[in-house]
N, C-alpha and C. Protein backbone atom coordinates (compact mmCIF):
# COMPACT_ATOMS: atom_id res chain seq x y z
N UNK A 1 279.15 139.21 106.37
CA UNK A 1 277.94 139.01 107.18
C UNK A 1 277.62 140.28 107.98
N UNK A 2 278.81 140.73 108.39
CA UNK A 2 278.56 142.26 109.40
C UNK A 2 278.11 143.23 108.38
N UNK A 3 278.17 143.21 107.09
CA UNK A 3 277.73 144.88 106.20
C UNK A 3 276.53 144.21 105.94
N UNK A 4 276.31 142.41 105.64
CA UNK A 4 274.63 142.70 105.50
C UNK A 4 273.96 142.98 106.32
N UNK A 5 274.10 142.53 107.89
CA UNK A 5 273.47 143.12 109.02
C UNK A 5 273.47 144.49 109.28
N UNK A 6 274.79 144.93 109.36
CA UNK A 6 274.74 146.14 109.04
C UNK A 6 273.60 147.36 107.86
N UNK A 7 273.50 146.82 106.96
CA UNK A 7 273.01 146.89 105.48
C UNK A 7 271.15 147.17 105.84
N UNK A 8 270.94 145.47 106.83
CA UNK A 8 269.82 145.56 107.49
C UNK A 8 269.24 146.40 108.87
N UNK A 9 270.12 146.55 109.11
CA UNK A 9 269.70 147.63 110.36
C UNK A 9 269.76 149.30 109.77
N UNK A 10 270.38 149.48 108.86
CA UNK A 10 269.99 151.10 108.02
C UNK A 10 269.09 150.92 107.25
N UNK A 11 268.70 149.67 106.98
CA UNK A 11 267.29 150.16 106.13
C UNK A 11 266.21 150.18 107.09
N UNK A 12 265.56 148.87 108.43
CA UNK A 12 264.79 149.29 108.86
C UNK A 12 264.62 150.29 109.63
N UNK A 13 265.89 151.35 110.03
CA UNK A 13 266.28 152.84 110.81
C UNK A 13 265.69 153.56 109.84
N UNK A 14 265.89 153.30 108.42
CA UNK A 14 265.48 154.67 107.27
C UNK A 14 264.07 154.51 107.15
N UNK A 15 263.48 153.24 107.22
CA UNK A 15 262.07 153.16 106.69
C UNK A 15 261.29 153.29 108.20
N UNK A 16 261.39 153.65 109.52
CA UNK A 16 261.25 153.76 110.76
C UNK A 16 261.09 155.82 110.12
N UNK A 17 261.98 155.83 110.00
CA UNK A 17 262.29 157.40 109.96
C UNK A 17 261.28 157.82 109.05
N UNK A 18 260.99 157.32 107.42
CA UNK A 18 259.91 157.49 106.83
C UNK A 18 258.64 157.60 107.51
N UNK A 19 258.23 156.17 107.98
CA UNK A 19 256.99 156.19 108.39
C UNK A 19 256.95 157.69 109.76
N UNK A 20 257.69 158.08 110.52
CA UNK A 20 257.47 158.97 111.67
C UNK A 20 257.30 160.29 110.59
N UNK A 21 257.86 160.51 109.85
CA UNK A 21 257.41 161.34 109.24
C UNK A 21 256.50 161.83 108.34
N UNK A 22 255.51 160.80 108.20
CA UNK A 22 254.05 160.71 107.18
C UNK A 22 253.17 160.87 108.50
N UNK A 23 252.40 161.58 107.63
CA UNK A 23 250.73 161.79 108.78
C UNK A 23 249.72 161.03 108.13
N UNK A 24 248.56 161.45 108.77
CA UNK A 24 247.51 160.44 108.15
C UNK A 24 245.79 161.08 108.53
N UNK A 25 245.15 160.23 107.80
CA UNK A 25 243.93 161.37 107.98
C UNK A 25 242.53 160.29 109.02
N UNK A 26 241.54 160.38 109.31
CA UNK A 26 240.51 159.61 109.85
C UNK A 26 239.20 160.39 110.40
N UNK A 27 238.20 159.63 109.67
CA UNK A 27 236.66 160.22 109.90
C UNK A 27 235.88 159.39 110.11
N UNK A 28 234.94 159.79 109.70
CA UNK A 28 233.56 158.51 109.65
C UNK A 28 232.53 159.36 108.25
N UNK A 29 232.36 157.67 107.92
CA UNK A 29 231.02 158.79 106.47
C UNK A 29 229.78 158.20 106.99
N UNK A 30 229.11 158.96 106.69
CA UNK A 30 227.26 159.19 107.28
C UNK A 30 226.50 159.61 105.79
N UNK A 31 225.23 158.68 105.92
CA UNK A 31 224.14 158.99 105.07
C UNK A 31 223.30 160.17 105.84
N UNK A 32 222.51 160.57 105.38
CA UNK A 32 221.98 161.67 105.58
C UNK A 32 220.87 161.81 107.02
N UNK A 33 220.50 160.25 107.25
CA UNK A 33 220.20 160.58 108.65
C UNK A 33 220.72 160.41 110.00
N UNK A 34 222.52 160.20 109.59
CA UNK A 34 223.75 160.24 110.24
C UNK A 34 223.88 159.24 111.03
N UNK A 35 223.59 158.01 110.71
CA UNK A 35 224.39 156.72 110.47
C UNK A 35 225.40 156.37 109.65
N UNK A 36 226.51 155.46 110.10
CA UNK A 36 227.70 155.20 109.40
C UNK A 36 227.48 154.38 108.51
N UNK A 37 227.93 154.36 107.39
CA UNK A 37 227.93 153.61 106.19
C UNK A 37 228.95 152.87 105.84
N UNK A 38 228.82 151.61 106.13
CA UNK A 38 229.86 150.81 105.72
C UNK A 38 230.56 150.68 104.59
N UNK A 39 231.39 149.83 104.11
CA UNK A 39 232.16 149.61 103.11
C UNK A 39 232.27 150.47 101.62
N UNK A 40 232.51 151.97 102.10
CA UNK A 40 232.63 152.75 101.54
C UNK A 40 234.31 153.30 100.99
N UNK A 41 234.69 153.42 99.79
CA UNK A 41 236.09 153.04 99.13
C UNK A 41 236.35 154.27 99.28
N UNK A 42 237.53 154.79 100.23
CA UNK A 42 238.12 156.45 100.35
C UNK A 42 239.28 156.40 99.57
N UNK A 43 239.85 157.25 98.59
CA UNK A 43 241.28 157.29 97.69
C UNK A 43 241.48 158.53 98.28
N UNK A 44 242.97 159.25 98.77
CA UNK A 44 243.87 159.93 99.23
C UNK A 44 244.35 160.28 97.38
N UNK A 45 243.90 160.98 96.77
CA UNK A 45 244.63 161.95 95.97
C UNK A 45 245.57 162.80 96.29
N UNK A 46 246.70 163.04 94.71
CA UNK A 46 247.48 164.24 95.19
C UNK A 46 247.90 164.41 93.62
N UNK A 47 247.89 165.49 93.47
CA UNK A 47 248.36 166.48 91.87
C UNK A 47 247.73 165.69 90.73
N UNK A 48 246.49 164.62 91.12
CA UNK A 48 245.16 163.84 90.08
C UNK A 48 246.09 162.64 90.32
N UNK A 49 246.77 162.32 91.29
CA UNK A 49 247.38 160.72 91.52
C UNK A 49 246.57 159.70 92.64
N UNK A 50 246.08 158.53 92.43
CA UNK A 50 245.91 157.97 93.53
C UNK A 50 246.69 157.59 94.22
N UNK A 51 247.06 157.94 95.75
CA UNK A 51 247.89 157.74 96.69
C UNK A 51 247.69 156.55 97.54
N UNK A 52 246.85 157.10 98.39
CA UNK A 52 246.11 155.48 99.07
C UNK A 52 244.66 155.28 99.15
N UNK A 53 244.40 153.89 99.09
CA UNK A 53 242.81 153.54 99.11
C UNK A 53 242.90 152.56 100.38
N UNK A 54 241.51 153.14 101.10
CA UNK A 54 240.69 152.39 102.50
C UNK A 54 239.77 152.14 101.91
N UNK A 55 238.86 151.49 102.78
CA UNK A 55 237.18 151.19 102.92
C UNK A 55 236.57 151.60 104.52
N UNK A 56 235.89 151.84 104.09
CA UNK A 56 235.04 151.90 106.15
C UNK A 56 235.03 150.95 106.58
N UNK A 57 234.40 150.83 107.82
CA UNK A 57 234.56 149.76 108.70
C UNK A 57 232.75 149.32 108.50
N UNK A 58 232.71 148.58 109.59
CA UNK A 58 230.76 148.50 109.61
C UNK A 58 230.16 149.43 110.06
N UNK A 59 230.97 150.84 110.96
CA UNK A 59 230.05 151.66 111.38
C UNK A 59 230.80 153.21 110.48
N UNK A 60 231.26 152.64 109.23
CA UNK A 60 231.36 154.20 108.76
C UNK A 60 232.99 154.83 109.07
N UNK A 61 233.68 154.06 109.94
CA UNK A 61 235.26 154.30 110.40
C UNK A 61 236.31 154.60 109.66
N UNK A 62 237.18 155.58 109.21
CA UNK A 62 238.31 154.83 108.29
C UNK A 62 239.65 155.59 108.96
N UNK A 63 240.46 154.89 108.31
CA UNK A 63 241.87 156.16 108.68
C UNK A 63 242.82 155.87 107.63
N UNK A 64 243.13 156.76 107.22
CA UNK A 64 244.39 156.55 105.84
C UNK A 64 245.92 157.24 106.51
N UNK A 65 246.85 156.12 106.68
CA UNK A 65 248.29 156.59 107.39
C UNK A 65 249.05 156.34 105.98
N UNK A 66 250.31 156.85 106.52
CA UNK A 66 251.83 156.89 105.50
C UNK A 66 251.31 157.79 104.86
N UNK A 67 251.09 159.24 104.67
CA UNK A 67 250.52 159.77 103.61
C UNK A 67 251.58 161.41 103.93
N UNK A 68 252.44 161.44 102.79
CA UNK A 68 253.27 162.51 103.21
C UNK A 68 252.83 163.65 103.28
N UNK A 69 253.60 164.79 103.54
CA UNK A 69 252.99 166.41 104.03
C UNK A 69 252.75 166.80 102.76
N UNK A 70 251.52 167.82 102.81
CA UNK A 70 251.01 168.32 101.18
C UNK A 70 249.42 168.18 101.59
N UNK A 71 248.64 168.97 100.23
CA UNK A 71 247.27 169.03 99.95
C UNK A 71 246.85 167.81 99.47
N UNK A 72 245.78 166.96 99.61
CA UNK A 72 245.12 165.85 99.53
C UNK A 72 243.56 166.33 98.92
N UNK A 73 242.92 165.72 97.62
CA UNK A 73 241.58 165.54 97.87
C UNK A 73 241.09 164.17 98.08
N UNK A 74 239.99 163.99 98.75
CA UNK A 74 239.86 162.52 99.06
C UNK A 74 238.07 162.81 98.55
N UNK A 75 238.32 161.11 97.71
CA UNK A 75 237.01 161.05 96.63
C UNK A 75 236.30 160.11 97.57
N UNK A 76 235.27 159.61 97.76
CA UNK A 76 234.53 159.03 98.87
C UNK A 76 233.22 157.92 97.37
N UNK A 77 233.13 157.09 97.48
CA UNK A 77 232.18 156.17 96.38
C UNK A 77 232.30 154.83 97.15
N UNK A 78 230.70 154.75 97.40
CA UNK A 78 229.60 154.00 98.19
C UNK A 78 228.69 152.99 97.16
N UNK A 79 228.42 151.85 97.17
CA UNK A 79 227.40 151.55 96.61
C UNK A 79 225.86 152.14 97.05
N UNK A 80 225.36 152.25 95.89
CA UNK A 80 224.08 152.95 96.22
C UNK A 80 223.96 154.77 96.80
N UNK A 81 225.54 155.21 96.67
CA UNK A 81 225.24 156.30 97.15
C UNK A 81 226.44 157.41 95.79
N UNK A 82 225.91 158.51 95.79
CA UNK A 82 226.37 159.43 94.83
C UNK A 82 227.70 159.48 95.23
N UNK A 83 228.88 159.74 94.14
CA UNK A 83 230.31 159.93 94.46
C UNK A 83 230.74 161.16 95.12
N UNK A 84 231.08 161.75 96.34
CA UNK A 84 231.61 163.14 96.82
C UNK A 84 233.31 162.98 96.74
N UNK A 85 233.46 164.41 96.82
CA UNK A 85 235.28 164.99 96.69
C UNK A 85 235.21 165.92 98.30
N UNK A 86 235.89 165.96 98.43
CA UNK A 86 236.33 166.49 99.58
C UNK A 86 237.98 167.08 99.57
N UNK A 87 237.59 168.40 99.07
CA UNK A 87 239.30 168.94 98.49
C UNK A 87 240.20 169.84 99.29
N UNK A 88 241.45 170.06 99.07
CA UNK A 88 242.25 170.55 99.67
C UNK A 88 242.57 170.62 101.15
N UNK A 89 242.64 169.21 101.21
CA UNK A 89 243.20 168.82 102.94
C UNK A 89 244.56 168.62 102.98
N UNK A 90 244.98 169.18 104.18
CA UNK A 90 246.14 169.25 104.49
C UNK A 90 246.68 168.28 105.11
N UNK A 91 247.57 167.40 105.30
CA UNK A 91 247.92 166.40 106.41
C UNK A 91 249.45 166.73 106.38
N UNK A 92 249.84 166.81 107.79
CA UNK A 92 251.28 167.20 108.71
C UNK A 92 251.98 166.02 108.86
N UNK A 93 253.45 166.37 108.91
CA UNK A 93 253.89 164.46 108.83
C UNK A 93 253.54 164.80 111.05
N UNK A 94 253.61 163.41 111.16
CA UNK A 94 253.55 162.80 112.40
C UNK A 94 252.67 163.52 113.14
N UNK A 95 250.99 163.57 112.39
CA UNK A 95 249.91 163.81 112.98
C UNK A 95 248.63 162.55 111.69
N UNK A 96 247.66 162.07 113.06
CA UNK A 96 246.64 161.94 112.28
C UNK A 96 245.33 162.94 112.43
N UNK A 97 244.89 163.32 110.97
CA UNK A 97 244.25 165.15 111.35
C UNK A 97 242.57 163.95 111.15
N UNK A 98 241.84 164.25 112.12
CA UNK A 98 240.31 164.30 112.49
C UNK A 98 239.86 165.41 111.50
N UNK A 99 238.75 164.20 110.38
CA UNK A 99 238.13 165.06 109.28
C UNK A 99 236.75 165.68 110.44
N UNK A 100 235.88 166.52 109.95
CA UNK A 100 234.78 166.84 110.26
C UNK A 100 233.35 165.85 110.51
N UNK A 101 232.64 166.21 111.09
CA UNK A 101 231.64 165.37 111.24
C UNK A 101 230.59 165.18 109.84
N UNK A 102 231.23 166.35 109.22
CA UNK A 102 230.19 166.44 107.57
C UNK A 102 230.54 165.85 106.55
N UNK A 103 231.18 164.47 106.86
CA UNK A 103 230.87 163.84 105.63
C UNK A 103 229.54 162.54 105.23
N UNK A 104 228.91 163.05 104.89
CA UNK A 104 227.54 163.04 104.32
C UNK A 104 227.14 162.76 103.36
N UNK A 105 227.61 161.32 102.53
CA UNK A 105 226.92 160.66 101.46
C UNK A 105 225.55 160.67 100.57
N UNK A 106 225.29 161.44 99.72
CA UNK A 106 223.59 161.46 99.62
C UNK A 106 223.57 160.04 98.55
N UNK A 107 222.06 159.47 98.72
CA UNK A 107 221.45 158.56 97.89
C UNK A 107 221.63 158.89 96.53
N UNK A 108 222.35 157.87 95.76
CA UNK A 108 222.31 157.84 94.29
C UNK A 108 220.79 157.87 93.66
N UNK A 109 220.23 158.87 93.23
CA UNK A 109 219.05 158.64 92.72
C UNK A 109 218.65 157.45 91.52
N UNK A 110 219.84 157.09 91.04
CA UNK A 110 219.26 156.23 90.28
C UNK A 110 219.37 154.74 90.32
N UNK A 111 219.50 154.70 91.82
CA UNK A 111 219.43 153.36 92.64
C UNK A 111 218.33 153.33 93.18
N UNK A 112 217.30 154.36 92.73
CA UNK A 112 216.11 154.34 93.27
C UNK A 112 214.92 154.34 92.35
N UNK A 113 213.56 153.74 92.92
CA UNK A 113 212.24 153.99 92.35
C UNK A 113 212.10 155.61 92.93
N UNK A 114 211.97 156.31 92.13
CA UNK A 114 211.13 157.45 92.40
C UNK A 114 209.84 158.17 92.21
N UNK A 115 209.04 158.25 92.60
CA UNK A 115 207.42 158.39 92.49
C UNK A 115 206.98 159.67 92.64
N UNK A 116 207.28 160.26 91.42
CA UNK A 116 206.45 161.80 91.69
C UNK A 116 204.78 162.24 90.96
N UNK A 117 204.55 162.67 91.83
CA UNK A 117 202.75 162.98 91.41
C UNK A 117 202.25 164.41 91.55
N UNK A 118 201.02 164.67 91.39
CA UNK A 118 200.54 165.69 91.49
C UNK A 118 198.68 165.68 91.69
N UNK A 119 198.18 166.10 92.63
CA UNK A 119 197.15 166.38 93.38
C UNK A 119 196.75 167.10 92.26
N UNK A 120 194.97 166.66 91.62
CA UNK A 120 194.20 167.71 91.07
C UNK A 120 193.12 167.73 91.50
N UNK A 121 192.32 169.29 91.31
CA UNK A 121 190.54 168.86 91.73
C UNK A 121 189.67 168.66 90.52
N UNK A 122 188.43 168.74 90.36
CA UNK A 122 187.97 168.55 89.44
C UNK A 122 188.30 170.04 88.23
N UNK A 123 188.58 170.63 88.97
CA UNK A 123 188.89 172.13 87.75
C UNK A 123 190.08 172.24 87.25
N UNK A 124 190.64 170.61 87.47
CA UNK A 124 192.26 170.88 87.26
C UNK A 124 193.58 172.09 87.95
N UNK A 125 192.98 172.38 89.00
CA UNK A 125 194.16 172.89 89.72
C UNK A 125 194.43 172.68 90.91
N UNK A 126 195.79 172.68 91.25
CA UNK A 126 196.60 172.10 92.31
C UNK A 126 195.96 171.82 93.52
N UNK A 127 196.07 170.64 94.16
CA UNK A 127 195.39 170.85 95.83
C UNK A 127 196.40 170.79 96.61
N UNK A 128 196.79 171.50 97.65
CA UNK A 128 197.88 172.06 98.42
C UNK A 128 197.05 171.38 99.73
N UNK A 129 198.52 170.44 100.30
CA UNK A 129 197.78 169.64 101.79
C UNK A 129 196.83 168.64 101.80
N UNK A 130 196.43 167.63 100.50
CA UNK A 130 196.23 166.62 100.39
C UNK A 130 196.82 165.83 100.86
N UNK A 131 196.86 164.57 101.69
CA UNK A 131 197.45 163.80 102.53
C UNK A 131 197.49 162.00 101.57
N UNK A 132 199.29 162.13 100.55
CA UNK A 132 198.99 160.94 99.99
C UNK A 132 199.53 159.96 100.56
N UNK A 133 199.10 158.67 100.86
CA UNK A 133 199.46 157.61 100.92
C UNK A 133 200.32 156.59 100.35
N UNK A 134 200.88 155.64 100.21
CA UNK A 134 201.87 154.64 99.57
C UNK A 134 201.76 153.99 100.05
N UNK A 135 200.73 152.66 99.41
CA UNK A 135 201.12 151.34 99.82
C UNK A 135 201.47 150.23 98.49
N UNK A 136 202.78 148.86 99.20
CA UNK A 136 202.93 148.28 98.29
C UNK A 136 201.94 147.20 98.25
N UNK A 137 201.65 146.54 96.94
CA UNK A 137 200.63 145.46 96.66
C UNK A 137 201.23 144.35 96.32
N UNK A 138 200.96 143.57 97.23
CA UNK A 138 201.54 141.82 96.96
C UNK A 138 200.71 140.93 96.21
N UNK A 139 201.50 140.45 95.28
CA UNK A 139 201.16 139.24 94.23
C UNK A 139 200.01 138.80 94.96
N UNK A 140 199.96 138.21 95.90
CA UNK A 140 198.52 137.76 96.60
C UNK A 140 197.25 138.64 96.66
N UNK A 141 197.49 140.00 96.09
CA UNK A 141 196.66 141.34 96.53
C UNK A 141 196.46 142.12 98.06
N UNK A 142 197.24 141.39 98.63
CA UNK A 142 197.34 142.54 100.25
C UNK A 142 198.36 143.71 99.97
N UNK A 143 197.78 144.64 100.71
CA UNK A 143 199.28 145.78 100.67
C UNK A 143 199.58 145.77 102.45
N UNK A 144 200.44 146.96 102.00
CA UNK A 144 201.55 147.06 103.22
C UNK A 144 201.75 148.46 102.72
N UNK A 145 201.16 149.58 103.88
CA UNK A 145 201.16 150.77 104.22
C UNK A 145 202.91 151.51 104.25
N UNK A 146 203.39 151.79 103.02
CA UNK A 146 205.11 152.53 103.55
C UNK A 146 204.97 153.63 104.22
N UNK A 147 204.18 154.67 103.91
CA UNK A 147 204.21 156.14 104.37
C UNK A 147 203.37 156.83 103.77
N UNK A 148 203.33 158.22 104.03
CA UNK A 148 202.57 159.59 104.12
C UNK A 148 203.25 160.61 103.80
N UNK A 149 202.43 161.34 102.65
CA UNK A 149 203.24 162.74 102.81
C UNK A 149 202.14 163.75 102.64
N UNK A 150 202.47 164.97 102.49
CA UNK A 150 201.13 165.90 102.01
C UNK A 150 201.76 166.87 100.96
N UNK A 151 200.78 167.08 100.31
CA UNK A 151 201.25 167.90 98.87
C UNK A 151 201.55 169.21 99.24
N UNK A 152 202.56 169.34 98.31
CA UNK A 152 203.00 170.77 98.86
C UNK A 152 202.33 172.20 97.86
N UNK A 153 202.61 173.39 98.22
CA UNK A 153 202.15 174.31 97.57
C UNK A 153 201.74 174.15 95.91
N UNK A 154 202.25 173.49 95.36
CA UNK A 154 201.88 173.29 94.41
C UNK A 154 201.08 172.35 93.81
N UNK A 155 200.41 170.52 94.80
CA UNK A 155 200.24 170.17 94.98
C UNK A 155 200.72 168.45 94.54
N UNK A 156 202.26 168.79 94.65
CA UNK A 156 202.49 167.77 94.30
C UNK A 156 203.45 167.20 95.31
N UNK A 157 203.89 165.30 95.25
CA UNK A 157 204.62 164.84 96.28
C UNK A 157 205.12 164.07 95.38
N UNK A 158 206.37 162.77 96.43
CA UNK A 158 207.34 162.63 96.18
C UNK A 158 207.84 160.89 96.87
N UNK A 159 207.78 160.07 96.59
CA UNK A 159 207.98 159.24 97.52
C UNK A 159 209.61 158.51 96.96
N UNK A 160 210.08 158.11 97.55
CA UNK A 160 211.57 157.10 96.72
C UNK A 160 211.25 155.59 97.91
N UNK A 161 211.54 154.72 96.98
CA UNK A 161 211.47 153.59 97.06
C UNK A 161 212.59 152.64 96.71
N UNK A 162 213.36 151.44 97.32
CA UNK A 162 214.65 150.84 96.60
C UNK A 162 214.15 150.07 95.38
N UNK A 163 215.51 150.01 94.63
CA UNK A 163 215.37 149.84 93.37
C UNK A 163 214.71 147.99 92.97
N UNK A 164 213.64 147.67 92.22
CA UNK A 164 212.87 146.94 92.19
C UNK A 164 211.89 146.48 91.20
N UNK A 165 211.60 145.37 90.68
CA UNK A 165 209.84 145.70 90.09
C UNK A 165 209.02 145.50 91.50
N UNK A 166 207.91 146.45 91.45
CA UNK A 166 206.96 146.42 92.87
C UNK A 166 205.89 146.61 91.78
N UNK A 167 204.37 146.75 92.60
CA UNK A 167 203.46 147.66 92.46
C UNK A 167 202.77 148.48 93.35
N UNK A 168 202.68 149.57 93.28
CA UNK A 168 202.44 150.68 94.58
C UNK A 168 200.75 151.48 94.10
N UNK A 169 200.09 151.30 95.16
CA UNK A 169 198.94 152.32 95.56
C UNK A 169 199.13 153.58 95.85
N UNK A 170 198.58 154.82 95.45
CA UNK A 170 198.67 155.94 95.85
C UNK A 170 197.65 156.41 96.57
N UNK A 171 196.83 157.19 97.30
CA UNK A 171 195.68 157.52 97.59
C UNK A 171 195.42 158.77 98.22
N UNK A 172 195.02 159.44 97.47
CA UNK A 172 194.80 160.92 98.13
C UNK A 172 193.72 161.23 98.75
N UNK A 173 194.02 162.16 100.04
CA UNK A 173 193.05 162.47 100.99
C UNK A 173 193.01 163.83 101.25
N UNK A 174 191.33 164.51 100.87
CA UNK A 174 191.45 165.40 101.97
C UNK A 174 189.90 165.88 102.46
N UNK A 175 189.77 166.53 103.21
CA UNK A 175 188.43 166.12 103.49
C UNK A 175 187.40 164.95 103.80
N UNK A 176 186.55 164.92 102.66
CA UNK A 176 185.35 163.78 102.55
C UNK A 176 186.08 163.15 101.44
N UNK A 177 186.83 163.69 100.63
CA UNK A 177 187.31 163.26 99.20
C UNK A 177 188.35 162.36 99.07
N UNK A 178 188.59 161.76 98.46
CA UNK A 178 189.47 160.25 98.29
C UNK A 178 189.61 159.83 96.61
N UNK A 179 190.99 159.61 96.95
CA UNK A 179 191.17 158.91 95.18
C UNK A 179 192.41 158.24 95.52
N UNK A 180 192.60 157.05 94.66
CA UNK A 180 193.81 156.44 94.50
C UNK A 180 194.57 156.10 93.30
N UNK A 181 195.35 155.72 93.10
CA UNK A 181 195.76 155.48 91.31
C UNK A 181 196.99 154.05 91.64
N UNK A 182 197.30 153.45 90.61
CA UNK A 182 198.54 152.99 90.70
C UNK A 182 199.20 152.36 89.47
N UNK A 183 200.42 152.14 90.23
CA UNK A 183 201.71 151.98 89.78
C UNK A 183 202.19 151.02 89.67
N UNK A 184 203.21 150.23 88.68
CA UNK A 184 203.65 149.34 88.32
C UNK A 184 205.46 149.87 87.97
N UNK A 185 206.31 149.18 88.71
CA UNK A 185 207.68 150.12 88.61
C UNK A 185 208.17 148.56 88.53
N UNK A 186 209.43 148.70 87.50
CA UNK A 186 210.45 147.65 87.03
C UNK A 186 211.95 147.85 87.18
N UNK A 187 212.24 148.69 87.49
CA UNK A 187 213.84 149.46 87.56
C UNK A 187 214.06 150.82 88.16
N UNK A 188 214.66 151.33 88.57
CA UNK A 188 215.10 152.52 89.29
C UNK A 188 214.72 153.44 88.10
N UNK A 189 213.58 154.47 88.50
CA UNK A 189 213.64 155.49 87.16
C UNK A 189 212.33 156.38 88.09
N UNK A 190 212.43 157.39 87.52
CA UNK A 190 211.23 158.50 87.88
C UNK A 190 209.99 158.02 87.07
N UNK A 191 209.10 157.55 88.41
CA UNK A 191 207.60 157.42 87.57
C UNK A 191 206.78 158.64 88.01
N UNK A 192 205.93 159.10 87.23
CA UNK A 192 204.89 160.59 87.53
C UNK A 192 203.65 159.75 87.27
N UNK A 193 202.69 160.39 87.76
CA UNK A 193 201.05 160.34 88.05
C UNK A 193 200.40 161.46 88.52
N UNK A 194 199.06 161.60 88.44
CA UNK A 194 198.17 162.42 88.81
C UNK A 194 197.01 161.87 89.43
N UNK A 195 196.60 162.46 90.19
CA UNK A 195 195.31 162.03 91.21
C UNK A 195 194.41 163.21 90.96
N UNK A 196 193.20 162.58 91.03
CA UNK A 196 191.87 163.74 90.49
C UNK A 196 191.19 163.57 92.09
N UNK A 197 190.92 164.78 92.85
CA UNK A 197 190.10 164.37 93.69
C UNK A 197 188.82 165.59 93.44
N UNK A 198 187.72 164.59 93.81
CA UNK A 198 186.77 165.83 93.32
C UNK A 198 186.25 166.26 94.77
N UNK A 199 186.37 167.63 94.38
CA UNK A 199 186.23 168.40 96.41
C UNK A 199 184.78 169.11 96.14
N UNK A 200 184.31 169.09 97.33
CA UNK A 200 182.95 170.07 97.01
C UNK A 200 183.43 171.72 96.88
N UNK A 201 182.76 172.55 96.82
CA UNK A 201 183.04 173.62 96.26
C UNK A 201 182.31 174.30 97.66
């Protein structure tokens, strides 16, 4: 009975001693207008091994402990958001090392409607600073105003929308001149269009 007790008190002394000697890492992940993103899956790599896997918290939180001394890359994959690596981190045993404030998830584009267009005049070339509109259209026929952008040097814009069937209004403005066109979107994919506005000369 004394060597199993015995037996038991050197193992939880050895596995006491382990854990003081593993470090551990902790950040927060942010979408791009630096809010935390929840339930986002972090893996602790080492020599292409998975070591340990977290998730965030609701505001983007995580911390990965027991993780012995050595280089780490840690892979970061979000629903709805593109997969990032984040390589060659170091972690010290009996420290937890504070990642940077830059980890920064971008939008999976193809979790998205994307709406690209292009501003023409009647001579077919570009109108630069046309002011287009986006609104969505409800089965009933009312819309609902999303936003604004203005065409850029070349005269084209850009809107992203979540992934959906919708139907969307476009409407270009500038001057006295006005045009609209639209859209019918069923799945996350790049739709293109053109708007004719005829400008006086």
């Amino acid at each position: 009975m004394k060597k199993f007790i015995l037996l038991i008190a050197l193992f939880v002394v050895s596995s006491i001693s382990i854990i003081a000697q593993t470090g551990g890492l902790k950040g927060k992940v942010r979408n791009s207008k630096g809010s935390g993103i929840a339930s986002v899956t972090i893996t602790a790599r080492q020599d292409g091994k998975d070591v340990k896997t977290v998730k965030s918290d609701g505001k983007g939180n995580f911390t990965i402990q027991g993780l012995e001394n050595g280089m780490y890359n840690l892979v970061f994959d979000g629903k709805g958001y593109s997969s990032s690596l984040l390589s060659n981190i170091e972690v010290k045993k009996n420290k937890v090392r504070e990642l940077p404030d830059s980890l920064i998830l971008a939008v999976d584009q193809g979790t998205l409607v994307v709406i690209k267009g292009s501003v023409f005049n009647q001579d077919g070339r570009s109108v630069t600073g046309a002011e287009v509109t986006i609104e969505k259209i409800s089965s009933d026929g009312s819309t609902r105003k999303l936003g604004s952008v203005y065409t850029n040097v070349s005269g084209e814009f850009t809107f992203r929308q979540p992934e959906g069937a919708a139907k969307f209004r476009l409407t270009a403005k500038l001057k006295d001149a006005q045009s609209s066109k639209e859209v019918e979107v069923d799945s996350a994919a790049i739709y293109r269009l053109a708007i004719n506005l005829n400008l006086e000369k």
